[in-house]
C-alpha atoms as a PDB file:
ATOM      1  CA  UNK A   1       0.000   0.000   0.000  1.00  0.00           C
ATOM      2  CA  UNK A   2       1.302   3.177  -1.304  1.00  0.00           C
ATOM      3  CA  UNK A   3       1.552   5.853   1.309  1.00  0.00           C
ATOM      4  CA  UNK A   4       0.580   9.834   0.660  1.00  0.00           C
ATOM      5  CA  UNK A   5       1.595  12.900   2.725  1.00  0.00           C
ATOM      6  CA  UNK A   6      -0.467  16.109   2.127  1.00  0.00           C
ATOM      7  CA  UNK A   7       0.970  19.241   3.364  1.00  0.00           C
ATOM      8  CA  UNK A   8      -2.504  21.090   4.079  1.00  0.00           C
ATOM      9  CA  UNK A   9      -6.266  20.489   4.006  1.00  0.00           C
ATOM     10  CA  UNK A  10      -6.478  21.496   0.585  1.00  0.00           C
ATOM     11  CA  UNK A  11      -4.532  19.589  -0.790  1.00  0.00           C
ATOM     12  CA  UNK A  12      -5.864  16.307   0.856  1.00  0.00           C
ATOM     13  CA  UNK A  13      -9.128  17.689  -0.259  1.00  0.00           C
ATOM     14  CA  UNK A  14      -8.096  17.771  -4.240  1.00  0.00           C
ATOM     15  CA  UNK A  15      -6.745  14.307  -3.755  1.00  0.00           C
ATOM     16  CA  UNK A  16      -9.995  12.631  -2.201  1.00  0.00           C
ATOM     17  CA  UNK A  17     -11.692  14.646  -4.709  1.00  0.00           C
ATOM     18  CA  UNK A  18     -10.056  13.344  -7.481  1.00  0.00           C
ATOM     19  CA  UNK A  19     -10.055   9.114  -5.359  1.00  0.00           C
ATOM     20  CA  UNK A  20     -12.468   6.772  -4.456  1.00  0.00           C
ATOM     21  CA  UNK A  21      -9.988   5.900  -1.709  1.00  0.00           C
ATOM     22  CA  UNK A  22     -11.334   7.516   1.994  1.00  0.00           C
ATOM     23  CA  UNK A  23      -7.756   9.102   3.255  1.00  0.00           C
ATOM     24  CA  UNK A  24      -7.177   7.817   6.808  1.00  0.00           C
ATOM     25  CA  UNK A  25      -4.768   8.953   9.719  1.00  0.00           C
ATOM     26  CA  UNK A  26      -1.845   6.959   9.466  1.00  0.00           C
ATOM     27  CA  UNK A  27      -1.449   4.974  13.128  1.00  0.00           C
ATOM     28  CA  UNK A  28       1.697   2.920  13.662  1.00  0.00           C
ATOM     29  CA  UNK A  29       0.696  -0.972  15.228  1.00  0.00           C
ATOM     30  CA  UNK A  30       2.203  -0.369  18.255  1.00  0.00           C
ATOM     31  CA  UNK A  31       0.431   3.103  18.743  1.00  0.00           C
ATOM     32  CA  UNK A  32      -2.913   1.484  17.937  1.00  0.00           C
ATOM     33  CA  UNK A  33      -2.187  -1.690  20.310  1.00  0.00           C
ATOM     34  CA  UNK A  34      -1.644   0.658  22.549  1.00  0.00           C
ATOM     35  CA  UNK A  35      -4.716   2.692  22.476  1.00  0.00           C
ATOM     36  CA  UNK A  36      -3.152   5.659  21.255  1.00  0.00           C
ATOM     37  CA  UNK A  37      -5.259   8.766  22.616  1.00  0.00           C
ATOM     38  CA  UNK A  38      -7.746   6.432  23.862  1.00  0.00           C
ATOM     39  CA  UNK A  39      -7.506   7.251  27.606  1.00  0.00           C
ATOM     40  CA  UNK A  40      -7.596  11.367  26.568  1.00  0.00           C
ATOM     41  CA  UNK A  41     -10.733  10.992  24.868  1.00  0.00           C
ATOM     42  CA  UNK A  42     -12.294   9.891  27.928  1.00  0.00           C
ATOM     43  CA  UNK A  43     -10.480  11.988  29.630  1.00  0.00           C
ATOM     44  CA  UNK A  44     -12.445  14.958  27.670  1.00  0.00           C
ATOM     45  CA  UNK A  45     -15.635  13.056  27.477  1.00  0.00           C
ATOM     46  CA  UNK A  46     -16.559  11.592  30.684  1.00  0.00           C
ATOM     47  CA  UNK A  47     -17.281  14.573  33.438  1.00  0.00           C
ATOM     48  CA  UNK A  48     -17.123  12.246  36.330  1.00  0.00           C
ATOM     49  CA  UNK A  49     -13.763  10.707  35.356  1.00  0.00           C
ATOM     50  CA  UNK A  50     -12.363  14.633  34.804  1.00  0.00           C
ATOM     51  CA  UNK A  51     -13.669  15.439  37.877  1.00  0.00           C
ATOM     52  CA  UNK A  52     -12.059  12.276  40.181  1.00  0.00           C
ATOM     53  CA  UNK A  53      -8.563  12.764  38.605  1.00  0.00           C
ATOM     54  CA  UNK A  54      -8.430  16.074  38.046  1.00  0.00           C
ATOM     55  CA  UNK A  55      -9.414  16.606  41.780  1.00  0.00           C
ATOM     56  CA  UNK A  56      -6.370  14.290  42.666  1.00  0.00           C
ATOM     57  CA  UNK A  57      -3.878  15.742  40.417  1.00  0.00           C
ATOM     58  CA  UNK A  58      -5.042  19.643  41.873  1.00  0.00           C
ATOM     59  CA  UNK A  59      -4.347  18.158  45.118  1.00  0.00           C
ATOM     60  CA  UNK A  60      -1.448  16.327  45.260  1.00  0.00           C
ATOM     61  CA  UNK A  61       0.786  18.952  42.730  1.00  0.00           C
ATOM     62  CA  UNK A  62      -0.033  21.629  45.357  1.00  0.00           C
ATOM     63  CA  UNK A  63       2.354  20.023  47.781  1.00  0.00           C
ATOM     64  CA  UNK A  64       5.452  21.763  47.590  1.00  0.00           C
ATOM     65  CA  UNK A  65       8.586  19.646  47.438  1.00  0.00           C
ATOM     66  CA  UNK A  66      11.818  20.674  49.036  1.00  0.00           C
ATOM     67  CA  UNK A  67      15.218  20.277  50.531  1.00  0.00           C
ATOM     68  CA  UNK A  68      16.341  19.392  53.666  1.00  0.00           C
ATOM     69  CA  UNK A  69      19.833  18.733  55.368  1.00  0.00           C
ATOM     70  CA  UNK A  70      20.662  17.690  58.533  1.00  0.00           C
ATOM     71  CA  UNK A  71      23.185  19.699  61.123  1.00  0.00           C
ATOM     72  CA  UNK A  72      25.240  17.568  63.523  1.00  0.00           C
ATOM     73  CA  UNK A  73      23.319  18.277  66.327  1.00  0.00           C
ATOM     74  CA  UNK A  74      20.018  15.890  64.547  1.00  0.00           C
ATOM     75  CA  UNK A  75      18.253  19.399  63.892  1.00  0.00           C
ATOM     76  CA  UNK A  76      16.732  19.701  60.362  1.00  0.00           C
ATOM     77  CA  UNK A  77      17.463  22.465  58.019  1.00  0.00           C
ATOM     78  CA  UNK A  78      15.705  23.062  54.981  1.00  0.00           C
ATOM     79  CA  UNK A  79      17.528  24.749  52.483  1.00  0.00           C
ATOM     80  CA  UNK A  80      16.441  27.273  50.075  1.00  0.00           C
ATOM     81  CA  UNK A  81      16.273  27.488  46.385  1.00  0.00           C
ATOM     82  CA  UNK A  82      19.042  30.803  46.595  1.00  0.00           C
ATOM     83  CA  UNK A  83      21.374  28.093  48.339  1.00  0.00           C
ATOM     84  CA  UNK A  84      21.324  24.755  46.999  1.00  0.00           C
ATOM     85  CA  UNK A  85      20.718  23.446  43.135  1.00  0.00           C
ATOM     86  CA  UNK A  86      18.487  21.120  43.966  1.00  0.00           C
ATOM     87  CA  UNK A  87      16.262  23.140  45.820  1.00  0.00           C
ATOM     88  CA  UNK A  88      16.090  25.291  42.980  1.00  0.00           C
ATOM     89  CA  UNK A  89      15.487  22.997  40.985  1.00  0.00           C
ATOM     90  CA  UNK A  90      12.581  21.534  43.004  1.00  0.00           C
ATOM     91  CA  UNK A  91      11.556  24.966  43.581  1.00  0.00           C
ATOM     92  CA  UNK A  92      10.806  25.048  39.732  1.00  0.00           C
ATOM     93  CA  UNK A  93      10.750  21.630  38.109  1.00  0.00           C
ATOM     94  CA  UNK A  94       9.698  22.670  34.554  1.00  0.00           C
ATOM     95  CA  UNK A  95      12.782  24.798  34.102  1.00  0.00           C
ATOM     96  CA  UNK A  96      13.917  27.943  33.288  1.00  0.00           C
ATOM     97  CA  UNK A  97      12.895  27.659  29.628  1.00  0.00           C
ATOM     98  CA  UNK A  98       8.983  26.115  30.038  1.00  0.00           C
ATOM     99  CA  UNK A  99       7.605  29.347  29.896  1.00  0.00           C
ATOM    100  CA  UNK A 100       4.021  29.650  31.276  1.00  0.00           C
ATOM    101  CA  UNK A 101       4.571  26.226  32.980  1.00  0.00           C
ATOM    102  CA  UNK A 102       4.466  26.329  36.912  1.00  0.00           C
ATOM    103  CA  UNK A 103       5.641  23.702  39.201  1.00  0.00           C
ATOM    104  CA  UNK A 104       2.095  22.876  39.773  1.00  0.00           C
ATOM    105  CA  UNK A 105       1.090  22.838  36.235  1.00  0.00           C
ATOM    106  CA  UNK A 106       4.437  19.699  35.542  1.00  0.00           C
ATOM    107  CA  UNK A 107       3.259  18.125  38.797  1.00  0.00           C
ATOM    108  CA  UNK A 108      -0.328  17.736  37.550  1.00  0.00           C
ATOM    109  CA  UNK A 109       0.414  16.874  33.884  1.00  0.00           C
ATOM    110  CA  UNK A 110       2.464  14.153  35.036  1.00  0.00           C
ATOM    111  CA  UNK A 111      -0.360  12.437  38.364  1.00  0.00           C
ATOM    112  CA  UNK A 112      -2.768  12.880  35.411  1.00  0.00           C
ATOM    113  CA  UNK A 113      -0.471  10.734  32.729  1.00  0.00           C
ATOM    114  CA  UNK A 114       0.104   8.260  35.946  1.00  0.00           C
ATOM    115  CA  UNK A 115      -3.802   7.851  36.705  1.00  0.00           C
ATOM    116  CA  UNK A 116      -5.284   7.490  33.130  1.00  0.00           C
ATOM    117  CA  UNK A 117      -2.418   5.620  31.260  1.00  0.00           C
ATOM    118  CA  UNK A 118      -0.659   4.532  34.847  1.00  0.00           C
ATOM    119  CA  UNK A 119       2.773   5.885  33.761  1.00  0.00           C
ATOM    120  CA  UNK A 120       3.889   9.093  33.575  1.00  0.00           C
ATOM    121  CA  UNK A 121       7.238  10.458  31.144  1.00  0.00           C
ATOM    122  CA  UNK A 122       9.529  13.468  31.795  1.00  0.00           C
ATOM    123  CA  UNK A 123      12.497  14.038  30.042  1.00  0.00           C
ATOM    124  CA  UNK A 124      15.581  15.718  32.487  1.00  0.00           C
ATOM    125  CA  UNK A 125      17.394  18.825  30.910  1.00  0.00           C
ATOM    126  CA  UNK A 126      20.865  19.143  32.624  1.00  0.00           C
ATOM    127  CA  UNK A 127      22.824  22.191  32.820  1.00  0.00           C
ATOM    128  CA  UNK A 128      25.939  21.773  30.683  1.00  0.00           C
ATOM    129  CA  UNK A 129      28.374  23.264  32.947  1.00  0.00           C
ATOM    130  CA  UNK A 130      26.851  21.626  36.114  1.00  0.00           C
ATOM    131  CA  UNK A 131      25.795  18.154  35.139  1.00  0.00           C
ATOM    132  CA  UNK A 132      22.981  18.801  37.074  1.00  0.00           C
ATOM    133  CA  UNK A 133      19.039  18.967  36.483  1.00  0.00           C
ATOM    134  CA  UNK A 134      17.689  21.961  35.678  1.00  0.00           C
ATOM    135  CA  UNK A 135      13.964  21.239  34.358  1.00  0.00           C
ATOM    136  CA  UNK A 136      12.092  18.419  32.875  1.00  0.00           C
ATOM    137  CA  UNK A 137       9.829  18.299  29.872  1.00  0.00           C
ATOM    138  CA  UNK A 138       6.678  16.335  30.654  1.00  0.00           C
ATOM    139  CA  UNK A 139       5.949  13.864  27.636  1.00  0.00           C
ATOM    140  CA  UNK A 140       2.559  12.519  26.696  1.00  0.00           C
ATOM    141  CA  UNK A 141       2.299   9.318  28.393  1.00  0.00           C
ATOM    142  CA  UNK A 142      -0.100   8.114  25.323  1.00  0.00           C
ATOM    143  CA  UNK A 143       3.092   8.247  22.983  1.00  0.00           C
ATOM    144  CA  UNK A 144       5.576   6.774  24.909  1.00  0.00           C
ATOM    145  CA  UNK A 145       6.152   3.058  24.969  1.00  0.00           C
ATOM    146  CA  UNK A 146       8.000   1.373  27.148  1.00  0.00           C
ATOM    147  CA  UNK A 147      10.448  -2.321  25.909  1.00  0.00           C
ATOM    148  CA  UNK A 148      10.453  -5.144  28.269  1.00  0.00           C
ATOM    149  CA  UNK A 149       9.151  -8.110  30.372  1.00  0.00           C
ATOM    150  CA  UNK A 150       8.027  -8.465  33.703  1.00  0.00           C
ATOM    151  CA  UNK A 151       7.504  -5.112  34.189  1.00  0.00           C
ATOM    152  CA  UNK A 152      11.368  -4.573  33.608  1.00  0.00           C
ATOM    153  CA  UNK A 153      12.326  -1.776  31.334  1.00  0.00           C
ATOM    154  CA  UNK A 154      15.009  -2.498  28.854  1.00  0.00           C
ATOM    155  CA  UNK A 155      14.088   0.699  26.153  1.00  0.00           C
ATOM    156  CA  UNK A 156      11.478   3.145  25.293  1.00  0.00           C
ATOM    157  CA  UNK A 157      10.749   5.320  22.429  1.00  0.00           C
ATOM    158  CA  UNK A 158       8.174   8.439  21.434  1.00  0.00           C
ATOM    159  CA  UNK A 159       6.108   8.834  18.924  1.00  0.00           C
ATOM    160  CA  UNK A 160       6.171  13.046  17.735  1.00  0.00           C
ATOM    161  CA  UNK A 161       3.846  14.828  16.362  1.00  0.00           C
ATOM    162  CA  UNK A 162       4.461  13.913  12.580  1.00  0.00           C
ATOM    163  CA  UNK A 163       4.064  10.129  13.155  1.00  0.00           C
ATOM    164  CA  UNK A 164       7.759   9.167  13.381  1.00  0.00           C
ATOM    165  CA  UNK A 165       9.124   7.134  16.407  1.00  0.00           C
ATOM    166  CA  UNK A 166      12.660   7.819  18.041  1.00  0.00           C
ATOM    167  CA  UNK A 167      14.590   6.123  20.591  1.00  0.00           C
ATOM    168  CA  UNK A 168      14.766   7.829  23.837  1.00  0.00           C
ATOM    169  CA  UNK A 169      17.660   7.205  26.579  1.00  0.00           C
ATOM    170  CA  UNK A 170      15.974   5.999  30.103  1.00  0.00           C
ATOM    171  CA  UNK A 171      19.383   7.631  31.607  1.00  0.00           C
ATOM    172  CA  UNK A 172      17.794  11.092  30.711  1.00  0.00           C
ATOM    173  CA  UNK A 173      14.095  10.166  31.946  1.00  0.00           C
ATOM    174  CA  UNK A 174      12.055  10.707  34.759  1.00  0.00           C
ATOM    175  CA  UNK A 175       9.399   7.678  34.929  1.00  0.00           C
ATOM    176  CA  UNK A 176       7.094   5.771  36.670  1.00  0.00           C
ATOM    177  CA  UNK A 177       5.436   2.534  35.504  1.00  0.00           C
ATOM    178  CA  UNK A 178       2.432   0.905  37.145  1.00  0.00           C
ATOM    179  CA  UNK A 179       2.018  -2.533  38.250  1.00  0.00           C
ATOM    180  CA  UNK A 180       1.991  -5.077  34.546  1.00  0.00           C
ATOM    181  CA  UNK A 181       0.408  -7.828  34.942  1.00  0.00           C
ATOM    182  CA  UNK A 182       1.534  -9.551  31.855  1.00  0.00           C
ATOM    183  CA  UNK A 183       4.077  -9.072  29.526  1.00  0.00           C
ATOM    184  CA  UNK A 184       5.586  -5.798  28.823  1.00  0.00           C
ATOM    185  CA  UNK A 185       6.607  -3.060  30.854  1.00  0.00           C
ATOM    186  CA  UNK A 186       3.695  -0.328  30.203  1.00  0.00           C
ATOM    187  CA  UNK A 187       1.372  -0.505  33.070  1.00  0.00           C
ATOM    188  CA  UNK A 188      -2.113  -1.582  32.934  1.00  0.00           C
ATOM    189  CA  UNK A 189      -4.200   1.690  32.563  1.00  0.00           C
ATOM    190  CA  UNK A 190      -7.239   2.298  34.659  1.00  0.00           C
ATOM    191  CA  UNK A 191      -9.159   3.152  31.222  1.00  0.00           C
ATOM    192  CA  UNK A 192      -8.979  -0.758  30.412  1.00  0.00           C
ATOM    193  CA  UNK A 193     -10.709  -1.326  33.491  1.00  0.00           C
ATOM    194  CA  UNK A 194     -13.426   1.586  33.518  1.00  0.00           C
ATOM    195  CA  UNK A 195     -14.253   1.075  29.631  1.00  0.00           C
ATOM    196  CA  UNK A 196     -17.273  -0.932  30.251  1.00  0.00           C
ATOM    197  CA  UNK A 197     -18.425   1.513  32.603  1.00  0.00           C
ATOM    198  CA  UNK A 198     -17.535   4.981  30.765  1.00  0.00           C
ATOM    199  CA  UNK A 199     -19.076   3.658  27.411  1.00  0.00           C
ATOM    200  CA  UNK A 200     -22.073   2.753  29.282  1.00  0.00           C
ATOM    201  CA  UNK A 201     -22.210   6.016  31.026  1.00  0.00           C
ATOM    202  CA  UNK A 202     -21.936   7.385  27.772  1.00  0.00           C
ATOM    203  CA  UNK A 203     -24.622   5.657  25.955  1.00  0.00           C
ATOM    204  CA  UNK A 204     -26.950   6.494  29.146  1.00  0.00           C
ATOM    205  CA  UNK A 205     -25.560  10.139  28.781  1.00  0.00           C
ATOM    206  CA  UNK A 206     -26.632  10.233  25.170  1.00  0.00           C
ATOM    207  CA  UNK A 207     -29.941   8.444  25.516  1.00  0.00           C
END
């Protein structure tokens, strides 16, 4: 099967125009084994599944993480981001260069990826002259997929925007995969679970 890329609307329009062949999204297997956007779409769709996790992920990303050390005498001293990297980079977790992100914003993103696709994906930026972390770059949990067995990660790789998948190194990631029951090491989403339930909710909602 011969593959076409259109550069705009139009010109996919003058193409079906001039077909009998219905132009289609092109999905990669592994995307649509996945479930590829699956878990967003109820995330948009269902209110009381928006509601649940989006109450959680308000929650828990408004706890503030930070930096303590502790003096000889067993006293505990937090320390500030103006006096320790890490702090700072707690203090601001999305980095210098995610403009109109906030801490709370990453935290969120992320607890949302965790409870609809039950992993979450960041990828650490270092500082070049440090070596040390500076930000991290939330990626869509839906185009990530994770190699392995038993729940063991051995690789990973992201799908962009245009459809093409690249490696990624699990050295530079942040990540957390839930518990997989079977083969693989991607987690067993919640949305497998709840399907019966939000489709019939939606049918009901609907009727």
């Amino acid at each position: 099967v011969m593959a076409h890329y259109f550069e705009d609307l139009a010109e996919l329009g003058r193409w079906s125009a001039s077909t009998r062949i219905t132009a289609d999204p092109g999905v990669d297997i592994m995307s649509f084994a996945a479930g590829l956007g699956e878990g967003s779409a109820y995330f948009e769709q269902q209110p009381s599944l928006r509601r649940v996790t989006g109450f959680i992920a308000h929650h828990l990303s408004s706890v503030n993480l930070n930096l303590y050390k502790w003096e000889d005498g067993g006293d505990r001293m937090r320390e500030y981001p103006n006096q320790h990297a890490a702090a700072r980079f707690l203090e601001d977790p999305a980095g210098p260069d995610a403009f109109g992100i906030t801490a709370m914003d990453l935290k969120a993103g992320l607890i949302l990826d965790g409870l609809i696709h039950d992993k979450f994906v960041a990828q650490i930026v270092y500082d070049e002259r440090t070596i040390l972390p500076v930000g991290l770059h939330r990626l869509p949990a839906s185009r990530v997929r994770f190699k392995g067995a038993a729940g063991r990660v051995t690789g990973a790789s992201y799908q962009r925007e245009d459809g093409t998948r690249v490696t990624l190194d699990l050295g530079s990631l942040f990540f957390r995969i839930g518990y997989t029951p079977h083969t693989g090491a991607n987690g067993a989403p919640q949305i497998k679970t709840l399907r019966a339930l939000l489709d019939g909710n939606t049918d009901a909602l609907e009727y």
